[in-house]
PDB file of N, CA and C in Angstrom:
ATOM      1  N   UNK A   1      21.263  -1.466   3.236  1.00  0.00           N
ATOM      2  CA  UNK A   1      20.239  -1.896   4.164  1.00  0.00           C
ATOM      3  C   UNK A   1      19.587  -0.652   4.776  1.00  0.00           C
ATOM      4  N   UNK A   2      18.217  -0.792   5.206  1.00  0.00           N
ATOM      5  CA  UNK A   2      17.589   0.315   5.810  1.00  0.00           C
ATOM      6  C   UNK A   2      16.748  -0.191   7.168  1.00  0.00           C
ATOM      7  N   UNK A   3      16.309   0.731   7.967  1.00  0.00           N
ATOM      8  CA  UNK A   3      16.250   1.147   9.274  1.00  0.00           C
ATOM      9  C   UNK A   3      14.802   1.280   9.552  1.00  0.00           C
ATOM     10  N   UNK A   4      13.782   0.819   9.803  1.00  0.00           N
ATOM     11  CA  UNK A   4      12.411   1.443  10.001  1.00  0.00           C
ATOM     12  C   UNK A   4      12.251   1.595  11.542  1.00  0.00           C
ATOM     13  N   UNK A   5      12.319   3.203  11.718  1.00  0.00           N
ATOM     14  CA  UNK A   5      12.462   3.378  13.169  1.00  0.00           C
ATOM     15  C   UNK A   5      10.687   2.806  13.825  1.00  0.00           C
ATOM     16  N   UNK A   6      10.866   3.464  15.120  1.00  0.00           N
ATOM     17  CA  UNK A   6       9.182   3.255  15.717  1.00  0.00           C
ATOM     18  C   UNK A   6       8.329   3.515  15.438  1.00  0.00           C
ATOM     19  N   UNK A   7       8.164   4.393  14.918  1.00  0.00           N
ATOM     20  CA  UNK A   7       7.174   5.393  13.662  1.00  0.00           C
ATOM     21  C   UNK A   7       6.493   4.427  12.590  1.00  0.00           C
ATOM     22  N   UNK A   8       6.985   3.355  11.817  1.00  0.00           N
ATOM     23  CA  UNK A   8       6.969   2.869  10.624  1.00  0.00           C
ATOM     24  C   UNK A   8       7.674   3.411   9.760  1.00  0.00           C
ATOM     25  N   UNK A   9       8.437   4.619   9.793  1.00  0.00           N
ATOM     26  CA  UNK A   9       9.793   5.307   8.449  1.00  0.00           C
ATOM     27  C   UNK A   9      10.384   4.208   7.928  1.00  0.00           C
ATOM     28  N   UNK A  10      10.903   4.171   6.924  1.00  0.00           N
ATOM     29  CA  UNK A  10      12.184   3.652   6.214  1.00  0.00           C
ATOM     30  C   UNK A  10      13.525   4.593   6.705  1.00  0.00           C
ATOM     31  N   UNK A  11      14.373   4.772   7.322  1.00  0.00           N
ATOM     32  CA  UNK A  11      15.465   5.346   7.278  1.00  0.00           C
ATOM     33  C   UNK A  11      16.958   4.893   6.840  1.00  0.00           C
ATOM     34  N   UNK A  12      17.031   5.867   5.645  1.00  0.00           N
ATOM     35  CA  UNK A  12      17.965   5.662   4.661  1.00  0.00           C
ATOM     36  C   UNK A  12      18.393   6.435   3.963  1.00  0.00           C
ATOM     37  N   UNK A  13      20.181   6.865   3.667  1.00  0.00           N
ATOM     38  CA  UNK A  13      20.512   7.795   3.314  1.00  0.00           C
ATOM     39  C   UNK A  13      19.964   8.105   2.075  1.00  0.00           C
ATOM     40  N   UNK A  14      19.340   6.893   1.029  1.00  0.00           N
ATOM     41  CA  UNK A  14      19.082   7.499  -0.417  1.00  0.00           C
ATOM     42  C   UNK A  14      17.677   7.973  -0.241  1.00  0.00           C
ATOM     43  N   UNK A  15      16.835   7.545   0.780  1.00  0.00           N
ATOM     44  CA  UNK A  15      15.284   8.061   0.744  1.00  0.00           C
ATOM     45  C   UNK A  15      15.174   9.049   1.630  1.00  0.00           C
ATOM     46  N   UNK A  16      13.988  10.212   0.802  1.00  0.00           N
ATOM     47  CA  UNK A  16      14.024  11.472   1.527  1.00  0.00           C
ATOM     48  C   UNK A  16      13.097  11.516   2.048  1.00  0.00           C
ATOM     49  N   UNK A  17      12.351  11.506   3.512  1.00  0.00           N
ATOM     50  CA  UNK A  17      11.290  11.818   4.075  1.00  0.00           C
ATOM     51  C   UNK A  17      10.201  12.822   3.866  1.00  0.00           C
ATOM     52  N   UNK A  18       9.372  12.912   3.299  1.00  0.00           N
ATOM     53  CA  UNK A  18       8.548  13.568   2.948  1.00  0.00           C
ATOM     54  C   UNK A  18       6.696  13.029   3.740  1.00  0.00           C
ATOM     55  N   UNK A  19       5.958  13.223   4.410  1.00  0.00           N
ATOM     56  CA  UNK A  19       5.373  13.288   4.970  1.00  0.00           C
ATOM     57  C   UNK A  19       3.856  14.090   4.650  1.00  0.00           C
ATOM     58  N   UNK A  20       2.831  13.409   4.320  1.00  0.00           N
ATOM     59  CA  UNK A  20       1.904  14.022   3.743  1.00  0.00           C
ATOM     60  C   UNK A  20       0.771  13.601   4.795  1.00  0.00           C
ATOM     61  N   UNK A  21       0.369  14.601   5.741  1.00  0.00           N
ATOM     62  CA  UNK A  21      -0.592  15.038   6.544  1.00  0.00           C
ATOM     63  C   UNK A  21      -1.969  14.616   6.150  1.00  0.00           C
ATOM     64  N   UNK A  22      -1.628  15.403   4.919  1.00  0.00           N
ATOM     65  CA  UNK A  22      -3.392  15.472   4.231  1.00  0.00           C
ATOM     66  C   UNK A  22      -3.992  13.893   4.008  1.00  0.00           C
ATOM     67  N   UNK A  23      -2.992  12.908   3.836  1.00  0.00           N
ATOM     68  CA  UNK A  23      -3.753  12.266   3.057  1.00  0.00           C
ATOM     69  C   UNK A  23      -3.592  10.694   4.244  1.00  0.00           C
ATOM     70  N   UNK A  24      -2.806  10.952   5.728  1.00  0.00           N
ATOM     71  CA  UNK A  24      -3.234  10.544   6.551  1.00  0.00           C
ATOM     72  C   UNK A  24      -4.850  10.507   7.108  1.00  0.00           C
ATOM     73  N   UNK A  25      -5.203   9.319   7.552  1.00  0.00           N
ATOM     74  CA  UNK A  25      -6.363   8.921   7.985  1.00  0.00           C
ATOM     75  C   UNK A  25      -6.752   8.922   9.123  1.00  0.00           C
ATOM     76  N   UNK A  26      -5.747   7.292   9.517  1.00  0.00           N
ATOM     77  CA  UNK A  26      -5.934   7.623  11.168  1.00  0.00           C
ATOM     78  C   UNK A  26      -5.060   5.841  11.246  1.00  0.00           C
ATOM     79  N   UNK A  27      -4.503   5.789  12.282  1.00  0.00           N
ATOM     80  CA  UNK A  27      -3.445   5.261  12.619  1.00  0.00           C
ATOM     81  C   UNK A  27      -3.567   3.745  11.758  1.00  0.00           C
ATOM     82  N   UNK A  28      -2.380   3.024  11.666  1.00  0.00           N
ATOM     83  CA  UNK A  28      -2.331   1.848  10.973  1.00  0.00           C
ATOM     84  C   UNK A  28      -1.725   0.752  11.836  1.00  0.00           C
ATOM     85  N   UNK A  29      -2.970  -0.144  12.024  1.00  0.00           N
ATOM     86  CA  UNK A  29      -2.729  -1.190  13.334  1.00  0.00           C
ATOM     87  C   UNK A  29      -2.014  -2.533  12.544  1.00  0.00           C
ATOM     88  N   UNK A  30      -2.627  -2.086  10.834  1.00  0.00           N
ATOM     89  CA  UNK A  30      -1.915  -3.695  10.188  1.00  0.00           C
ATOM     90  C   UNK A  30      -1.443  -2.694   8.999  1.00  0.00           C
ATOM     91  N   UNK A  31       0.000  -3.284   8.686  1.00  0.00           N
ATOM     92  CA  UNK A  31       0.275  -2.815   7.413  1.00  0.00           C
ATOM     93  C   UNK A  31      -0.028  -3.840   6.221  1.00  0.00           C
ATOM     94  N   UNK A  32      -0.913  -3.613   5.179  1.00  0.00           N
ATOM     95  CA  UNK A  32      -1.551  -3.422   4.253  1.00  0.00           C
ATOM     96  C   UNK A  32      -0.348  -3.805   2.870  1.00  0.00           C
ATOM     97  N   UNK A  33       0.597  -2.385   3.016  1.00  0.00           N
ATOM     98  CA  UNK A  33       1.194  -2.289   1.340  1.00  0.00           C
ATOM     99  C   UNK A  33       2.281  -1.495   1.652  1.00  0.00           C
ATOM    100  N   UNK A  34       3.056  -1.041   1.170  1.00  0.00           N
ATOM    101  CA  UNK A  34       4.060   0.007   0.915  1.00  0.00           C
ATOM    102  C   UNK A  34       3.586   0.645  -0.111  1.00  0.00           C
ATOM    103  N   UNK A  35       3.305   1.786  -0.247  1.00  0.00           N
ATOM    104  CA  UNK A  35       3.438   3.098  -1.722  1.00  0.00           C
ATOM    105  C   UNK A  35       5.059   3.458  -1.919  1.00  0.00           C
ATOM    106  N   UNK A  36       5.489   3.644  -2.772  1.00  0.00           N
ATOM    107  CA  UNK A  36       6.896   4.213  -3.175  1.00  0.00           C
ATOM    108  C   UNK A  36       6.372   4.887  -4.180  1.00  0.00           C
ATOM    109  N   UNK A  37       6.778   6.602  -3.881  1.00  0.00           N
ATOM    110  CA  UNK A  37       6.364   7.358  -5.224  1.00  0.00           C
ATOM    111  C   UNK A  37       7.844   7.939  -5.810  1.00  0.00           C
ATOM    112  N   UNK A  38       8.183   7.617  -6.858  1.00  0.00           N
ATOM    113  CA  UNK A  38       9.076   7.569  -7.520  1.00  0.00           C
ATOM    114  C   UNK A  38       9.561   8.663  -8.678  1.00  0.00           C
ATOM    115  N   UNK A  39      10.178  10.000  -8.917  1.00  0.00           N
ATOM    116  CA  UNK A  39       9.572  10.913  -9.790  1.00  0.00           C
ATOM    117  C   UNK A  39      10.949  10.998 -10.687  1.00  0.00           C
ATOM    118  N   UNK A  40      10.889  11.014 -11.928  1.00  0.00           N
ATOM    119  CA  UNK A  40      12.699  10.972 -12.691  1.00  0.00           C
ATOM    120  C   UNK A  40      12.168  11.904 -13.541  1.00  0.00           C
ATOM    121  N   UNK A  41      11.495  13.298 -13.039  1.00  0.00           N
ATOM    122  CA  UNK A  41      11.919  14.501 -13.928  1.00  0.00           C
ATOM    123  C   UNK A  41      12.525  15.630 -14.052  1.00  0.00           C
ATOM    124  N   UNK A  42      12.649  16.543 -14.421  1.00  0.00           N
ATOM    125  CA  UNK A  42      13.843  17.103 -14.653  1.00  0.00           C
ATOM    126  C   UNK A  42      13.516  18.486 -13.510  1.00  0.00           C
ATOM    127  N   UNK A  43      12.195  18.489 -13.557  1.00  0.00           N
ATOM    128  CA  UNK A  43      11.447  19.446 -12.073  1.00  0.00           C
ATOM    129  C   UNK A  43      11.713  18.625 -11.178  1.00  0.00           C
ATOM    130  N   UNK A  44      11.742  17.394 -10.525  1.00  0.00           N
ATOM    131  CA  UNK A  44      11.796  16.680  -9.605  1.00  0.00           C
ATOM    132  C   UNK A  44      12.735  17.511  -8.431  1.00  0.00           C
ATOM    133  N   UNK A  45      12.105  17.085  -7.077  1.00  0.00           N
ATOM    134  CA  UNK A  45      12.942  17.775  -6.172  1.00  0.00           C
ATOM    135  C   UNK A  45      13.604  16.716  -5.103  1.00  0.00           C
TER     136      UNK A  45
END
C-alpha cells in the first residue's frame, strides 16, 4: 500500500521521487491522470 502525502506524492518504498521542475506548469486544482514513467534498461538509474 502507498501514502500520498499533502503535496499529491505517492510515498513508497519501491517508488523513487524524482521531480521535474521544467515541465511543471502551474498548480493542479483537479487531477486529470497519473503519468508513471517506467524505464527497464540496463542504463536505467
Amino acid at each position: 500500500m502507498f501514502i500520498i502525502d499533502s503535496h499529491g506524492k505517492v510515498i513508497h518504498a519501491k517508488i523513487k521521487q524524482v521531480i521535474s521542475i521544467a515541465i511543471q506548469k502551474r498548480a493542479m486544482n483537479i487531477i486529470q491522470g497519473i503519468i508513471v514513467h517506467q524505464t527497464d534498461s540496463p542504463t536505467a538509474k
